[in-house]
Protein backbone atom coordinates (compact mmCIF):
# COMPACT_ATOMS: atom_id res chain seq x y z
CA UNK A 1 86.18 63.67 82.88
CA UNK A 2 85.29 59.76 82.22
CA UNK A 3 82.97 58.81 80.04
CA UNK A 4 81.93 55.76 79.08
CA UNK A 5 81.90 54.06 75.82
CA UNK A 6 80.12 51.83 73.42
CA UNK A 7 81.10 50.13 70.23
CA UNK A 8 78.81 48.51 67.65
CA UNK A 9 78.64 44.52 67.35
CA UNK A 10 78.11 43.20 64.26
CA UNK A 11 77.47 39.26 63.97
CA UNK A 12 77.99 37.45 60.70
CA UNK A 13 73.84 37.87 60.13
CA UNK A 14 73.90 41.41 61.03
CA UNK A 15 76.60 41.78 58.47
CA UNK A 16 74.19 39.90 55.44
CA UNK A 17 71.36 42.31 56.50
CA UNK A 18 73.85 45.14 56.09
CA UNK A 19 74.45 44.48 52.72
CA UNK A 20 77.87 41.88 53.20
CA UNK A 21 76.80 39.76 50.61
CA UNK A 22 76.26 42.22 48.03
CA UNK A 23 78.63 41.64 45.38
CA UNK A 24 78.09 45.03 43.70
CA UNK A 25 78.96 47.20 46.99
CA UNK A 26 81.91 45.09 47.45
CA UNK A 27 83.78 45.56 44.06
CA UNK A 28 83.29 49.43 45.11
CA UNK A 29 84.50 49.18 48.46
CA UNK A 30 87.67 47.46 46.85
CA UNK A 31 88.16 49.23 44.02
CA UNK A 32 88.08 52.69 46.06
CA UNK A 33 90.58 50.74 48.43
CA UNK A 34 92.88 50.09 45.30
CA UNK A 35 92.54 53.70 44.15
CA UNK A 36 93.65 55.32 47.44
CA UNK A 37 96.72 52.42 47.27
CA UNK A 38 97.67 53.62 43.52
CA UNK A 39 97.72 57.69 45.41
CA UNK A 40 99.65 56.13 48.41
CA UNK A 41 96.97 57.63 50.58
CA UNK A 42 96.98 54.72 53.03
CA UNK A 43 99.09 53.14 55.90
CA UNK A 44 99.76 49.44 55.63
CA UNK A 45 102.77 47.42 57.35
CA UNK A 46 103.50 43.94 56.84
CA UNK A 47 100.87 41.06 58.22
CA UNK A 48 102.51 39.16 60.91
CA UNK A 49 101.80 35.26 60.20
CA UNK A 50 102.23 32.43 63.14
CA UNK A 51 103.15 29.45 61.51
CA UNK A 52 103.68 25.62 62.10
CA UNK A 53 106.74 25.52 59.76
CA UNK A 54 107.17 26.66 56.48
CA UNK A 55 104.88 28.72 54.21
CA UNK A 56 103.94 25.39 52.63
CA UNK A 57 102.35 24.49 56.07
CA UNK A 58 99.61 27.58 55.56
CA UNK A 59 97.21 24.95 53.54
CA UNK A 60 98.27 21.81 55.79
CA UNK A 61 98.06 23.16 59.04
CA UNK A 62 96.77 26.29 58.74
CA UNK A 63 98.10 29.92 60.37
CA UNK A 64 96.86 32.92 61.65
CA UNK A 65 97.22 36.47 60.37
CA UNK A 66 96.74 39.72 61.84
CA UNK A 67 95.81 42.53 58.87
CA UNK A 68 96.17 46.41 60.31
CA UNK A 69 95.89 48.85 57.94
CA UNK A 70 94.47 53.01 57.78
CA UNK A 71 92.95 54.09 54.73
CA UNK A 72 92.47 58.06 53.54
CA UNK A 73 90.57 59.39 51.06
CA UNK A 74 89.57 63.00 52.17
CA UNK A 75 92.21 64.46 49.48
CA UNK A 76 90.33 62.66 47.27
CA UNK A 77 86.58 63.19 47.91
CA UNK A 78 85.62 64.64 45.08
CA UNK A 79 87.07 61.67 42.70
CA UNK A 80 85.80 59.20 44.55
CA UNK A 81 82.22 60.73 44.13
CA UNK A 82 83.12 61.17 40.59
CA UNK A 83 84.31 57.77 40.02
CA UNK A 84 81.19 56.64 42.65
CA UNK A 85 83.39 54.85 45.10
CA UNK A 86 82.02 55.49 48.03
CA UNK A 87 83.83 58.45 49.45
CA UNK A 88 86.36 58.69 51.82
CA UNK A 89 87.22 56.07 55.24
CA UNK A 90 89.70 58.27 56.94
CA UNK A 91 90.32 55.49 59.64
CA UNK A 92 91.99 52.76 60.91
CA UNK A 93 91.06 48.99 61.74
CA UNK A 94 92.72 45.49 61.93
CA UNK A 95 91.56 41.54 60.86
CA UNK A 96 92.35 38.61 62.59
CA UNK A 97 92.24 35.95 60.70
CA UNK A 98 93.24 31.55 61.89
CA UNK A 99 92.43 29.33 59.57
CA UNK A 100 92.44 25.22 59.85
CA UNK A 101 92.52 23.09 56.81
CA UNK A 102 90.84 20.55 58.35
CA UNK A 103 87.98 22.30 60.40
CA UNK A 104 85.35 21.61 57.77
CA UNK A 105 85.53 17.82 57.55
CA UNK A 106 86.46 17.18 61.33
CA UNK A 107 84.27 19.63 63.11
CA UNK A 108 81.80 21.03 60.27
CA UNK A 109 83.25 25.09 60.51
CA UNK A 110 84.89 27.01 58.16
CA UNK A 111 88.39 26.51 57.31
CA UNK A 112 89.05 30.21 57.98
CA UNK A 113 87.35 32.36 60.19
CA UNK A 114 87.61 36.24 61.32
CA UNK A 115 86.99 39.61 63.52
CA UNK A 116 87.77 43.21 62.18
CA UNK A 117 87.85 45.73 64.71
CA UNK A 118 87.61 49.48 63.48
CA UNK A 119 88.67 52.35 65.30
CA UNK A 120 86.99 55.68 65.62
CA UNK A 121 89.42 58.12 63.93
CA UNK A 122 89.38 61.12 66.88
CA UNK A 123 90.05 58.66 69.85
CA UNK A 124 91.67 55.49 68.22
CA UNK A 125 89.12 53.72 70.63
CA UNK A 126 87.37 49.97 68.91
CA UNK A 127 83.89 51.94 67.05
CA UNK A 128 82.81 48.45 65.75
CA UNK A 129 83.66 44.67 66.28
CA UNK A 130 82.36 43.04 63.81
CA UNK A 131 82.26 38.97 62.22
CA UNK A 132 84.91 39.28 59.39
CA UNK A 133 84.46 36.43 56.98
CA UNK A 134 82.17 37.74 54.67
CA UNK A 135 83.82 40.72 54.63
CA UNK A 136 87.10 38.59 54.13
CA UNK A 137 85.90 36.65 51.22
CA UNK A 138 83.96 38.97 49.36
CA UNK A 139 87.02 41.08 49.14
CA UNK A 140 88.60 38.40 48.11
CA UNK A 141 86.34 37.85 44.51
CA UNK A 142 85.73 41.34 44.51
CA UNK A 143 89.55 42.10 44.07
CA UNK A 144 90.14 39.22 41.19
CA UNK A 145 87.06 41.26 39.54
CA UNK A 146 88.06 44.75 40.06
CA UNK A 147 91.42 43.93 38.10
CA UNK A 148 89.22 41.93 35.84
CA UNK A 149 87.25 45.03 35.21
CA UNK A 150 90.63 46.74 34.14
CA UNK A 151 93.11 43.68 32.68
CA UNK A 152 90.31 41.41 31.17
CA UNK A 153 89.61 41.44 27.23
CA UNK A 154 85.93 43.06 27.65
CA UNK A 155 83.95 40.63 25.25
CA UNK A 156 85.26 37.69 27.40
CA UNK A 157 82.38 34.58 27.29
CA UNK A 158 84.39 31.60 29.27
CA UNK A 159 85.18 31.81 32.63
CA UNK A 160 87.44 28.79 33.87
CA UNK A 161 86.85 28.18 37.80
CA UNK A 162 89.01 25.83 39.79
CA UNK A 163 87.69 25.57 43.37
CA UNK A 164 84.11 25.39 43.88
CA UNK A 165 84.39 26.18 47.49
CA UNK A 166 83.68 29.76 49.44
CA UNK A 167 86.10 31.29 47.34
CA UNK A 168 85.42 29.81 44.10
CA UNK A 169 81.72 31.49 44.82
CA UNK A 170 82.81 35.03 45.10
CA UNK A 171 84.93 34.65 42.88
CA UNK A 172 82.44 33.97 40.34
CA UNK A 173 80.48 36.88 41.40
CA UNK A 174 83.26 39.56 41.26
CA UNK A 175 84.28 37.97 38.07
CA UNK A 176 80.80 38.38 36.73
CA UNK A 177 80.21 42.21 38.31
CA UNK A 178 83.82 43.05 36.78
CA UNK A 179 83.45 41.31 32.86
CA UNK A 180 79.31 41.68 32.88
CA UNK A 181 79.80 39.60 29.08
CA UNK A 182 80.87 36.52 30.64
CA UNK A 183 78.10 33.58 30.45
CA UNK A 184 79.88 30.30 30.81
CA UNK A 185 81.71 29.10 33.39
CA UNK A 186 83.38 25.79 33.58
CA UNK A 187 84.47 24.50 37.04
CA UNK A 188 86.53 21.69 38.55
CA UNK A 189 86.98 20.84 41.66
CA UNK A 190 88.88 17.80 43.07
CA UNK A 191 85.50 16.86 45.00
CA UNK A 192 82.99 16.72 42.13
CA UNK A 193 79.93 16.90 44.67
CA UNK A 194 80.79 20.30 46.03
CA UNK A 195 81.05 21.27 42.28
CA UNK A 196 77.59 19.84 41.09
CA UNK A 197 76.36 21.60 44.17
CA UNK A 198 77.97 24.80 43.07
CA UNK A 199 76.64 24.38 39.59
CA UNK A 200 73.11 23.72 40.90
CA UNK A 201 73.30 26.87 43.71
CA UNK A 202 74.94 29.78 41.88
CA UNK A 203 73.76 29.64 38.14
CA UNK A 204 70.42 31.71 38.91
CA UNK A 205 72.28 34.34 41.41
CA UNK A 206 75.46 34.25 38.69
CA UNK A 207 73.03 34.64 35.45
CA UNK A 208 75.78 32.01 33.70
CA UNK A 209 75.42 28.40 32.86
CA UNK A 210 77.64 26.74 34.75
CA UNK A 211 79.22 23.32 33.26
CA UNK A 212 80.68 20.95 35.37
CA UNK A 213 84.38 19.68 33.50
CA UNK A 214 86.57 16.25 34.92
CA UNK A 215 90.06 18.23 35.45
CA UNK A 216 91.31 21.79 36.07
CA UNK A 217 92.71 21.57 32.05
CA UNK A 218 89.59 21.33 30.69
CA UNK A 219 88.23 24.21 32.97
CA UNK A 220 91.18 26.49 31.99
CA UNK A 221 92.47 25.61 28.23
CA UNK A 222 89.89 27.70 26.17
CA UNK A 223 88.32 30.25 29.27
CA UNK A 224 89.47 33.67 28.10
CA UNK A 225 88.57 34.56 31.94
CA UNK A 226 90.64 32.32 35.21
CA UNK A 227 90.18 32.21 38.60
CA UNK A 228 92.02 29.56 40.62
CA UNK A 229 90.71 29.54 44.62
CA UNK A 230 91.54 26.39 46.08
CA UNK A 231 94.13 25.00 48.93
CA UNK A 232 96.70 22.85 46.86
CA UNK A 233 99.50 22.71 48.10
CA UNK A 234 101.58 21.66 44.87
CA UNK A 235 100.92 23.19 40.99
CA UNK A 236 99.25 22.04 38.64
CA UNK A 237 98.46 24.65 36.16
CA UNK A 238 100.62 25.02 32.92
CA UNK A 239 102.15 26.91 30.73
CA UNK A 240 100.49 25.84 27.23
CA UNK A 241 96.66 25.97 28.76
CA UNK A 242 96.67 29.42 28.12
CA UNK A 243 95.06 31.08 25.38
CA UNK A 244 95.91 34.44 23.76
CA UNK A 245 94.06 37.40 25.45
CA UNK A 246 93.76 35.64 28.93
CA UNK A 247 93.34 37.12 31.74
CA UNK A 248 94.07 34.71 34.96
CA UNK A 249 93.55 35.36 38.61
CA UNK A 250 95.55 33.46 40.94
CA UNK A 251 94.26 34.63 44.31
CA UNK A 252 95.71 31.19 45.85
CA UNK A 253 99.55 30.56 46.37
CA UNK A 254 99.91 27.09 44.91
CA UNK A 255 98.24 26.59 41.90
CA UNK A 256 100.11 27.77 39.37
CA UNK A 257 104.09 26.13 37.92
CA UNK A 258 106.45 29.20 38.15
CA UNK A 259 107.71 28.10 34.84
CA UNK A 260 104.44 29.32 32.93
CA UNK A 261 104.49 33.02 33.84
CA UNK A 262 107.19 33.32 31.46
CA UNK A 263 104.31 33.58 28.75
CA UNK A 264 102.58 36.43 30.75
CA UNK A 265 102.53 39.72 29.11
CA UNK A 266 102.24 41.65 32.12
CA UNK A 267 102.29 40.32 35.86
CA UNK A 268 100.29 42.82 38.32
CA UNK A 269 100.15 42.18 42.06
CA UNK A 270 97.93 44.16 44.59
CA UNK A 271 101.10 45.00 46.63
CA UNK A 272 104.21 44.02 45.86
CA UNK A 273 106.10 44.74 48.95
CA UNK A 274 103.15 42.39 50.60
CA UNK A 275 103.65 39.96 48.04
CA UNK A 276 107.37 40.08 48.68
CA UNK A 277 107.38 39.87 52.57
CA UNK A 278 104.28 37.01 52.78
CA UNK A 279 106.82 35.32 50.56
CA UNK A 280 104.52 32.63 49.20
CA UNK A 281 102.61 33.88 46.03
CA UNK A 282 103.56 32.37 42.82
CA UNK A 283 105.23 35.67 41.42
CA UNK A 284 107.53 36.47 44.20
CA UNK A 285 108.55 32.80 43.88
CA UNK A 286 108.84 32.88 40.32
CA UNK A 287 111.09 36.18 40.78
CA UNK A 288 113.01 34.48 43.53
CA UNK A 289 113.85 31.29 41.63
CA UNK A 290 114.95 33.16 38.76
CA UNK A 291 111.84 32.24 36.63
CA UNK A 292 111.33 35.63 35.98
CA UNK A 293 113.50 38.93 36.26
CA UNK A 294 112.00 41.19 39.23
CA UNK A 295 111.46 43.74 35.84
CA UNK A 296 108.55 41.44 34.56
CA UNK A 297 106.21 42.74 37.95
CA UNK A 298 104.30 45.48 35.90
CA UNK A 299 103.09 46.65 38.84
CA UNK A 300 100.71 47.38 41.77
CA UNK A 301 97.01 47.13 40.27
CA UNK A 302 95.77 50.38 42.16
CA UNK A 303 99.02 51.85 39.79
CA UNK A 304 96.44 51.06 36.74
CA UNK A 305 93.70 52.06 38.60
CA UNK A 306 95.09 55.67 39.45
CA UNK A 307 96.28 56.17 36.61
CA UNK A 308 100.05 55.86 36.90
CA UNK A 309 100.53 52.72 35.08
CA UNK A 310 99.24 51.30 31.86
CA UNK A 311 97.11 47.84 31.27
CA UNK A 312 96.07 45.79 28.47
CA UNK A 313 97.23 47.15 25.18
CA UNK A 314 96.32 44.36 22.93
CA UNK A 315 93.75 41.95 22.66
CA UNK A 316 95.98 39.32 22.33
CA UNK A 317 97.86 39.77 25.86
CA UNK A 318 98.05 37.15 28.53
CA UNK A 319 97.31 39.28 31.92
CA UNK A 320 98.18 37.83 35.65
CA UNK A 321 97.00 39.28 38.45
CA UNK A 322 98.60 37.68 41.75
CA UNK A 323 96.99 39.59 44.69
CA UNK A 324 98.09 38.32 47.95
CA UNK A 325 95.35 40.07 49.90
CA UNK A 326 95.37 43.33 51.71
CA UNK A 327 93.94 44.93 54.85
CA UNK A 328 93.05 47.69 53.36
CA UNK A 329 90.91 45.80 50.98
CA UNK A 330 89.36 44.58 54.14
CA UNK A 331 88.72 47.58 55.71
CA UNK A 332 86.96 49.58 52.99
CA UNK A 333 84.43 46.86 52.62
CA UNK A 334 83.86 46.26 56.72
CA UNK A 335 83.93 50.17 56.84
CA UNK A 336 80.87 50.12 54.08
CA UNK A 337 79.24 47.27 55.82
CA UNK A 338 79.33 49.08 59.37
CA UNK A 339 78.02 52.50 57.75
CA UNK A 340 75.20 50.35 56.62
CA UNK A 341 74.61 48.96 59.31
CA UNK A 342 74.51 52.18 61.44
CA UNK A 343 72.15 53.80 58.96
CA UNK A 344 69.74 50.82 59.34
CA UNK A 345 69.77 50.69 63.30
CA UNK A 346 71.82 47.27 62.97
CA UNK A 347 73.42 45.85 65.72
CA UNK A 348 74.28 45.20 68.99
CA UNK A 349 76.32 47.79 71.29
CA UNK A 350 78.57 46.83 73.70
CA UNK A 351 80.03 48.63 76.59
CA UNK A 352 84.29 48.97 76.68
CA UNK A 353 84.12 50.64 80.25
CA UNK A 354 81.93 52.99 82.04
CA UNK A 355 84.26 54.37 83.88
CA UNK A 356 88.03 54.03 82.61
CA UNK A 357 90.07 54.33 85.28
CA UNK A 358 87.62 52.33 87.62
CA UNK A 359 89.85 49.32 87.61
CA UNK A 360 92.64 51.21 89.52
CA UNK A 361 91.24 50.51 92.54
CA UNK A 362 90.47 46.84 92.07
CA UNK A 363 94.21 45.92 91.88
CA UNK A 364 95.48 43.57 94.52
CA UNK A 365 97.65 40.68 95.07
């Protein structure tokens, strides 16, 4: 019997008036997503990439990345509403994701932009299409903050920001959500205008004073919290700016020398199998140049977060947490944005087909 079928649009302002841009929803969404990865309840191959060259081409000339993923939970229910995570997701759903360097100064868009389709778990037919940047970056801080939450000394005041951009704003929330003590952060950014205007736009929303530094050493050297969020496409961050207890987030590729995660006391990645087969992130390269010994990788951060691997055991412990990103990060938060939105009547739907097999009988030459 046909039947026709609908799916729900969400645009990028149905997704704010959904609850995208809450900070607090997202770290849940993420951390639940990292819980279900740590019980291997999840299905996640690796993210095709088109390229124009090398990896070192992603912040130059930009690629495009296609993120499927399925994500459990119904084993789980009842620890998830313990830990209040937001229950189970028991479906599927993809994000594609092109990004140009250069579409912000020549044509006044974002350098990366996105779509996240989700499935309906019975027919594996699209249930929503929905605008997936928010959803994209607020992952993105809300990951760095969930580890934060778990790796970061608890008492932590500084936060050291380089990259005062999209990123370098959720960032600062998820750092703030996941170490609640922090209440200065120092940023740098190589444009000192988009910093000032960061300073002057996110101190209320952030509840930190925000101090505007001249170089990404004087950001970094004394923060006991890091994130680094930018585009560079060579390192710059060393070794001996590092204090004892850090806890750094590299949730860009670039940023950091190889050479100084040989004074890390434990390495964590979100996925290193990801990490490995993206082969870009500053671990995997630092493992693959013989930096480090593949041994140093503590481990998967959802490992912690389940329960089957071990975190900060001293104060004085320098903590790096390399994440290169996951779809299943993705779709936990667009799966909490599109239960918002369908509780709230938000929305647009769209017909697929009304009648699938219709088009048989339009074929011709």
């Amino acid at each position: 019997m046909s039947k026709k079928w609908e799916f729900l649009y969400l645009s990028q302002e149905d997704c704010i008036t959904a609850g995208g841009t809450d900070m607090g929803g997202a770290v849940k969404a993420v951390e639940r997503s990292f819980f279900l990865h740590g019980k291997g309840d999840f299905i996640q191959p690796g993210k095709p990439v088109i390229r124009w060259g090398g990896p070192e081409t992603e912040e130059t000339t930009g690629r495009i990345m296609s993120m499927p993923s399925w994500l459990g939970g119904e084993p789980y229910r009842e620890e998830l509403e313990k830990r209040d995570l937001l229950g189970p997701v028991n479906t599927a759903g993809i994000k594609f994701i092109p990004a140009r360097p250069w579409n912000p100064q020549k044509y006044g868009l974002p350098r990366a932009n996105a779509l996240i389709i989700i499935v309906d778990p019975e027919t594996l037919i699209p249930s929503c299409v929905m605008d997936g940047a928010i959803v994209s970056a607020m992952r993105t801080g809300a990951a760095a903050g969930v580890a934060a939450k778990y790796l970061a000394n608890p008492d932590s005041k500084i936060f050291g920001l380089v990259g005062a951009s999209v990123q370098g704003r959720t960032q600062l929330m998820g750092m703030k959500k996941g170490v609640p003590s922090l209440d200065i952060c120092r940023v740098y950014d190589i444009n000192k205008k988009t910093a000032k205007k960061f300073a002057k736009e996110m101190a209320e929303c952030s509840q930190m004073r925000i101090e505007v530094v001249d170089s990404a050493e004087a950001a970094l050297r004394e923060a006991e919290v890091i994130s680094t969020a930018t585009i560079a496409s060579t390192p710059y961050v060393k070794a001996e700016w590092y204090k004892e207890g850090v806890f750094h987030a590299e949730s860009s590729f670039w940023d950091t020398h190889t050479e100084a995660l040989q004074v890390m006391d434990l390495i964590f990645v979100d996925d290193w199998f990801q990490v490995k087969h993206h082969g870009v992130d500053v671990s995997w390269r630092a493992v693959r140049d013989g930096i480090i010994e593949e041994s140093r990788i503590t481990g998967n951060l959802g490992e912690l977060i389940s329960g089957a691997k071990k975190g900060r055991t001293d104060q004085k412990q320098r903590i790096l947490f390399n994440p290169i990103g996951l779809a299943i990060h993705d779709l936990s938060e667009a799966h909490r944005v599109f239960q918002n939105a369908k509780q709230m009547g938000i929305g647009r739907k769209i017909r697929l087909f009304k009648n699938p097999d219709a088009w048989l009988k339009k074929i011709h030459l």
